[in-house]
N, C-alpha and C. Protein backbone atom coordinates (compact mmCIF):
# COMPACT_ATOMS: atom_id res chain seq x y z
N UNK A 1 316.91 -203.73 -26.58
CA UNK A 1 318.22 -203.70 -27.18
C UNK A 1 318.83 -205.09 -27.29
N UNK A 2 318.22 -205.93 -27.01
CA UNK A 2 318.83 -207.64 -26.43
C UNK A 2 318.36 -208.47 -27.91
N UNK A 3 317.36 -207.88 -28.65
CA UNK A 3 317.40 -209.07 -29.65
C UNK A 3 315.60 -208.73 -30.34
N UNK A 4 315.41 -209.19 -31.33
CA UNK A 4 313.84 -208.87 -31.95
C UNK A 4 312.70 -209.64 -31.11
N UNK A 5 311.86 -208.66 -30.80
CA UNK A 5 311.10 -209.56 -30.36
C UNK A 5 309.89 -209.33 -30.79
N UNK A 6 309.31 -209.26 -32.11
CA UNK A 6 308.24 -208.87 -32.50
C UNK A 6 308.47 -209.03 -34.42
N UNK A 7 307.91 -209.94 -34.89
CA UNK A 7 308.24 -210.60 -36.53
C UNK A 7 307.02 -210.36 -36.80
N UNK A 8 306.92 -209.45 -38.33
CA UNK A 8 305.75 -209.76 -39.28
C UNK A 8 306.14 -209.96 -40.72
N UNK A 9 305.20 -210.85 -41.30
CA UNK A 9 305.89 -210.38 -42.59
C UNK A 9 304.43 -210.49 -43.31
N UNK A 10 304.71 -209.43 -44.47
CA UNK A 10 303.51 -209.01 -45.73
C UNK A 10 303.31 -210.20 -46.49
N UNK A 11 302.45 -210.37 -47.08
CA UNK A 11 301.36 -211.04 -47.64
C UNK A 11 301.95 -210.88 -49.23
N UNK A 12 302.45 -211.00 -50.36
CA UNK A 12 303.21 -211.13 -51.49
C UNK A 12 302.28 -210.09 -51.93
N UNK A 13 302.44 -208.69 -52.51
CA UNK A 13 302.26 -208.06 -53.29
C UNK A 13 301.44 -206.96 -52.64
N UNK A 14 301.51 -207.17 -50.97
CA UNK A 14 301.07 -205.80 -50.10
C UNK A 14 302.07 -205.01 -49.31
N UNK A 15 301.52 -203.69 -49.61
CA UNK A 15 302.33 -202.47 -49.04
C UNK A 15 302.48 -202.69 -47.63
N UNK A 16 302.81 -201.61 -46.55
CA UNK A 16 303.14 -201.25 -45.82
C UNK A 16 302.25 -199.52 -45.69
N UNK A 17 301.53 -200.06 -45.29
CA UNK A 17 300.92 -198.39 -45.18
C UNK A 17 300.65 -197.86 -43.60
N UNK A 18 299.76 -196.93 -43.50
CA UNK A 18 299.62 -196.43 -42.02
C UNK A 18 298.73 -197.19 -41.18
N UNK A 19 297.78 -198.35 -41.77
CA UNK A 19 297.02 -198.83 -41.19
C UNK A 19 297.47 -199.77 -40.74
N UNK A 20 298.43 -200.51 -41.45
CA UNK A 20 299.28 -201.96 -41.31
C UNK A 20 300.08 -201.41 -40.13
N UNK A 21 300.61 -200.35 -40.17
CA UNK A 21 302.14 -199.94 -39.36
C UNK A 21 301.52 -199.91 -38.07
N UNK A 22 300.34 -199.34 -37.39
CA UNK A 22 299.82 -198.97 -36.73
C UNK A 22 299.47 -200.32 -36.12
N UNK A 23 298.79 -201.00 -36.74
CA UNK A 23 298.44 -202.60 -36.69
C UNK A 23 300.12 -203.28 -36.44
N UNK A 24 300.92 -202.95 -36.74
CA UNK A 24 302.15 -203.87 -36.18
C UNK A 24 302.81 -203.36 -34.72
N UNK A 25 302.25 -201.75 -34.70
CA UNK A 25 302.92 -201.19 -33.52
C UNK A 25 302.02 -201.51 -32.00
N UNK A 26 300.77 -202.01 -32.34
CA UNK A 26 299.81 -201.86 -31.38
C UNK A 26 300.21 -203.97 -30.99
N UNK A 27 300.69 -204.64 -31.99
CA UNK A 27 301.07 -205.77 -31.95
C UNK A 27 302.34 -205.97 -30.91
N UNK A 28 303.52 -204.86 -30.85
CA UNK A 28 304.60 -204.88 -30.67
C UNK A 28 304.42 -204.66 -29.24
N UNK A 29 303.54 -203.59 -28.73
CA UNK A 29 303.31 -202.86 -27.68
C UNK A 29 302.79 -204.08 -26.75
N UNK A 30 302.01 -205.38 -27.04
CA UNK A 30 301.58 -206.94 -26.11
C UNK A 30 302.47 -207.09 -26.14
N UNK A 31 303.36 -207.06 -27.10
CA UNK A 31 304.49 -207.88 -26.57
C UNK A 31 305.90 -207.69 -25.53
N UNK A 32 306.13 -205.86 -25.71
CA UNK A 32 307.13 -205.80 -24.93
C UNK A 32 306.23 -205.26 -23.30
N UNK A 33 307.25 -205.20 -21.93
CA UNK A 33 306.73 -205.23 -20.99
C UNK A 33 308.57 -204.71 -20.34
N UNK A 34 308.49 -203.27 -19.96
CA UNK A 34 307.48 -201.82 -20.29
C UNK A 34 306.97 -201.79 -21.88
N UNK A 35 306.16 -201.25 -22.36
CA UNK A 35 306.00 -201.21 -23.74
C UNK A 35 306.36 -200.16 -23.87
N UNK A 36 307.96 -200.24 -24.54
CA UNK A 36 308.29 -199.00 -25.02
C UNK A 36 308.92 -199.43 -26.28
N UNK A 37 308.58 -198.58 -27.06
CA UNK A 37 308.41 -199.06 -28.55
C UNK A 37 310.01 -198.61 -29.10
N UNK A 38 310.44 -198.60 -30.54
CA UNK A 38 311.44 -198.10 -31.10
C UNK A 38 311.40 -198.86 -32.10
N UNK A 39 311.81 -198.43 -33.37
CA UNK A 39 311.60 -198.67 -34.36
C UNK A 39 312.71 -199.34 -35.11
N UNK A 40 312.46 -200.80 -34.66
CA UNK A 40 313.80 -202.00 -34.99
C UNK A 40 314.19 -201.66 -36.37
N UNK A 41 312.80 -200.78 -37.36
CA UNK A 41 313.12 -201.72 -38.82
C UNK A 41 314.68 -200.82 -39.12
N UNK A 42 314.48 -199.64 -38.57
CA UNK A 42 315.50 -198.92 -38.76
C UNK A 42 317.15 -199.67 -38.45
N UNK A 43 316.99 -200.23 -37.73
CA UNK A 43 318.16 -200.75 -37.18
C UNK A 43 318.23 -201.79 -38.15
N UNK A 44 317.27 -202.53 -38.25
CA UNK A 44 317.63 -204.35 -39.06
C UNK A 44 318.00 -204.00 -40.33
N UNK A 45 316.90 -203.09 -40.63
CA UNK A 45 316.39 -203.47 -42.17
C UNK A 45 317.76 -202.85 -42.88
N UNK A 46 318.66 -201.93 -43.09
CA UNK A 46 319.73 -202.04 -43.55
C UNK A 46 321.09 -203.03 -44.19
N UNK A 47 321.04 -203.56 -42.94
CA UNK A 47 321.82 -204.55 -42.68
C UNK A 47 321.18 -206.13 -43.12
N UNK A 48 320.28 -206.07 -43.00
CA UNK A 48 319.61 -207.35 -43.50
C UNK A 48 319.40 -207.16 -45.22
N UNK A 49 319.44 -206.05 -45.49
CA UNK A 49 318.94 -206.00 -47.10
C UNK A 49 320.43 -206.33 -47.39
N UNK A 50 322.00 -205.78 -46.77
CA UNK A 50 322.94 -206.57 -47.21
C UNK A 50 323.24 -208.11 -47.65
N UNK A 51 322.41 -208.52 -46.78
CA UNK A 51 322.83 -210.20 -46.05
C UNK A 51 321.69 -210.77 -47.53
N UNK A 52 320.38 -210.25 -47.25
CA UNK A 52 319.61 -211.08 -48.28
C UNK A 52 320.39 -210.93 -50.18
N UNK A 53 321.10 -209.86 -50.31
CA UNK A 53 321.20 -209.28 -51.85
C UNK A 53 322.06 -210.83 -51.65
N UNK A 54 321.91 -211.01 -52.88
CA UNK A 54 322.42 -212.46 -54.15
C UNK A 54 321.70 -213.38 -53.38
N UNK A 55 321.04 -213.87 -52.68
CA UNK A 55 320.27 -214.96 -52.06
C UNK A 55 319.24 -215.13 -52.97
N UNK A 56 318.43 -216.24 -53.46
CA UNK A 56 317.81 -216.82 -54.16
C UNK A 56 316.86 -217.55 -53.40
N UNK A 57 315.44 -217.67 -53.38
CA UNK A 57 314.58 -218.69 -52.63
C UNK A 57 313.46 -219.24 -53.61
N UNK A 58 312.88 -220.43 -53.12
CA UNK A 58 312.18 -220.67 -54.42
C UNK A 58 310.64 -220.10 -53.73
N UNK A 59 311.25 -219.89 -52.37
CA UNK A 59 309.27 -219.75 -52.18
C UNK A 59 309.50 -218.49 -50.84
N UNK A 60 308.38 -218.15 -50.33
CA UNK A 60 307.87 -216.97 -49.49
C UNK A 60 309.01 -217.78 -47.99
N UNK A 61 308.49 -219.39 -47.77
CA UNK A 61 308.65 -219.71 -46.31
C UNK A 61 310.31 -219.51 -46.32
N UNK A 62 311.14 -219.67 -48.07
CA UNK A 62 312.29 -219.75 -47.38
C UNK A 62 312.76 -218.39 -46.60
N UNK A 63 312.13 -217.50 -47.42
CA UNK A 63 313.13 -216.15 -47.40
C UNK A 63 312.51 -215.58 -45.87
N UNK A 64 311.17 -216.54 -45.52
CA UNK A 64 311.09 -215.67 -43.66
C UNK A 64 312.00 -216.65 -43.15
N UNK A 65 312.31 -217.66 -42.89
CA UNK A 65 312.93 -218.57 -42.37
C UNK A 65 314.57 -218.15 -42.20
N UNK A 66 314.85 -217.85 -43.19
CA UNK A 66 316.56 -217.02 -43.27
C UNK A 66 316.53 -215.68 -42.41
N UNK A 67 315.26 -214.72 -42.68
CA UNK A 67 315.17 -213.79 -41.99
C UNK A 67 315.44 -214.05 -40.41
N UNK A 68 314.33 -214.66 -39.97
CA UNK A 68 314.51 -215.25 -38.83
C UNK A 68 315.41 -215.78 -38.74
N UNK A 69 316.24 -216.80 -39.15
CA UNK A 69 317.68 -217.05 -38.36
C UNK A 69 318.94 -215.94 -38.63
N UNK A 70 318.95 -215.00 -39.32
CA UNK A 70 319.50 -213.98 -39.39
C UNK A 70 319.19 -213.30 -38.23
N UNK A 71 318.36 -212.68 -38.02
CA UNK A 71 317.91 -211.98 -36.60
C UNK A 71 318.01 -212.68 -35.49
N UNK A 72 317.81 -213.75 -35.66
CA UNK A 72 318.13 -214.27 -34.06
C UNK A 72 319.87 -214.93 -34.03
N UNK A 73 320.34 -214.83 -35.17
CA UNK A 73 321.62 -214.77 -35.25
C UNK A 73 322.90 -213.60 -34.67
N UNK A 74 322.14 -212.39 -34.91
CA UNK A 74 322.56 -211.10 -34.68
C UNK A 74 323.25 -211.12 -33.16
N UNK A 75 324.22 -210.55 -32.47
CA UNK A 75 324.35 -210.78 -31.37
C UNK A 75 323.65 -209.40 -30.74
N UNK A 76 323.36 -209.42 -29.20
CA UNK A 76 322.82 -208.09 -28.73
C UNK A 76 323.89 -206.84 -28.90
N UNK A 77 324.54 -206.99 -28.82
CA UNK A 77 325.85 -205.60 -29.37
C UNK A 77 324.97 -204.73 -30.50
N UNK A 78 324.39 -205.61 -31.61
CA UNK A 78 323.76 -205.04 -33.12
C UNK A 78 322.78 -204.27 -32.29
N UNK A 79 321.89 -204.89 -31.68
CA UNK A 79 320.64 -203.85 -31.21
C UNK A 79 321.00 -202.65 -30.77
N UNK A 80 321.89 -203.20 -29.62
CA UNK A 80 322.33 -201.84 -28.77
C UNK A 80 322.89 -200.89 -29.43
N UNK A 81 324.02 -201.28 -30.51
CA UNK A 81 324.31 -200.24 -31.63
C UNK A 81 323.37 -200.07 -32.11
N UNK A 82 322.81 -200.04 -32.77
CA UNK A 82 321.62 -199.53 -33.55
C UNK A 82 320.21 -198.93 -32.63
N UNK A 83 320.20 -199.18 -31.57
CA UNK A 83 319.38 -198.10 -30.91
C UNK A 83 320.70 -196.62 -30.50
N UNK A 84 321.61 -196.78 -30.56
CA UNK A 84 322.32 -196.32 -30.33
C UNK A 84 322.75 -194.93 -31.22
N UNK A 85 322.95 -195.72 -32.58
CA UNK A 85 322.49 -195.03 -33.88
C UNK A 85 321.34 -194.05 -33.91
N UNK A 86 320.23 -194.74 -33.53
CA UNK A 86 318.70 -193.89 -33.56
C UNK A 86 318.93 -192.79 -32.83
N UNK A 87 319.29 -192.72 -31.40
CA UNK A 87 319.68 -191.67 -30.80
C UNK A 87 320.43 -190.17 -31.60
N UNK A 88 321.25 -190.79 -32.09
CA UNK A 88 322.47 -189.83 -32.82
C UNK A 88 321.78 -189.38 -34.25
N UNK A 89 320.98 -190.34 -34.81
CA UNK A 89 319.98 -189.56 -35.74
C UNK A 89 319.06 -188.49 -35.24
N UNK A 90 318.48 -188.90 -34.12
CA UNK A 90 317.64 -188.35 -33.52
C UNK A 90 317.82 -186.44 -33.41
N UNK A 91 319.27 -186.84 -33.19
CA UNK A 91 320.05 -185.60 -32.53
C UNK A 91 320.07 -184.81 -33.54
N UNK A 92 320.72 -184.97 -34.94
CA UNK A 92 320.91 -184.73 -36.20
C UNK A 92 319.52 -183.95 -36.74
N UNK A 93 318.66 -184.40 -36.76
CA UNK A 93 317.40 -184.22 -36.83
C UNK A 93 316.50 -183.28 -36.23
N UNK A 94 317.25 -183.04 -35.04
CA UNK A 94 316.61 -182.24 -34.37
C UNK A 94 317.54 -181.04 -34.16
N UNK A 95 318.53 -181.36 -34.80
CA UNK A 95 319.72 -179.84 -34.36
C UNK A 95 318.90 -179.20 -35.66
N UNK A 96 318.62 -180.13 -37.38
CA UNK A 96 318.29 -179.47 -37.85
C UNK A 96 316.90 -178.94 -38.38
N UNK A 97 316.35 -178.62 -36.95
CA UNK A 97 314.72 -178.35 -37.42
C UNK A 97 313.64 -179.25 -38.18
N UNK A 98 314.23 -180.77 -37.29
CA UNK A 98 313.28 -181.61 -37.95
C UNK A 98 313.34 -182.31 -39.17
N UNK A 99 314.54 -181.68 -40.51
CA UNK A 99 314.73 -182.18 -41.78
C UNK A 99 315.12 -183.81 -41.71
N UNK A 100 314.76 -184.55 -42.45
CA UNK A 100 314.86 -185.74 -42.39
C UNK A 100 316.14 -186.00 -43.08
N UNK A 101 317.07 -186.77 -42.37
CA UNK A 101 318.42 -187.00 -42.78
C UNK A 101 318.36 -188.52 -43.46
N UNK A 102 318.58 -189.13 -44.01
CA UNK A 102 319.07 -190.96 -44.54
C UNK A 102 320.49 -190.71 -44.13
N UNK A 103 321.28 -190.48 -44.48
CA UNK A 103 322.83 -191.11 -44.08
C UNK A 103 323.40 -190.09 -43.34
């Protein structure tokens, strides 16, 4: 909940599929200690697609470079809300038989 500790980024014009995801989660799992996983993108990736819209880069390194100081910009409050969030989806989700909710 304290801050990202686990960065990848895709290769210009590759997906995100089950093999990659699997391959980032088994990445994530060396790194934390307990390894208990949770699924940051949920939390970031919202909020970061705010921050990047009208931003302009001329190349791949700028737009990880902003990423990264965006995220390590974030204060720990964001995590903790946003695992916080996950919970209360969680709940939502499960009151209703599993249906997948977005907002």
């Amino acid at each position: 909940m304290e801050g990202v500790v686990h960065m990848e980024f895709l290769e210009q014009g590759q997906t995100v599929n089950s093999e990659r995801y699997i391959s980032t989660l088994r990445a994530l799992k060396l790194r934390l200690r307990p390894p208990i996983l949770s699924p940051l993108t949920i939390i970031c990736f919202p909020q970061l697609k705010k921050y990047l819209k009208g931003h302009h880069y001329d190349n791949d390194e700028e737009v990880i470079a902003d990423i990264r100081r965006w995220c390590r910009g974030q204060p720990s409050e964001f995590f903790a809300d946003g695992v916080s969030q996950l919970v209360k989806r969680w709940r939502r989700c499960v009151d209703r038989d599993s249906d997948y909710i977005e907002k």
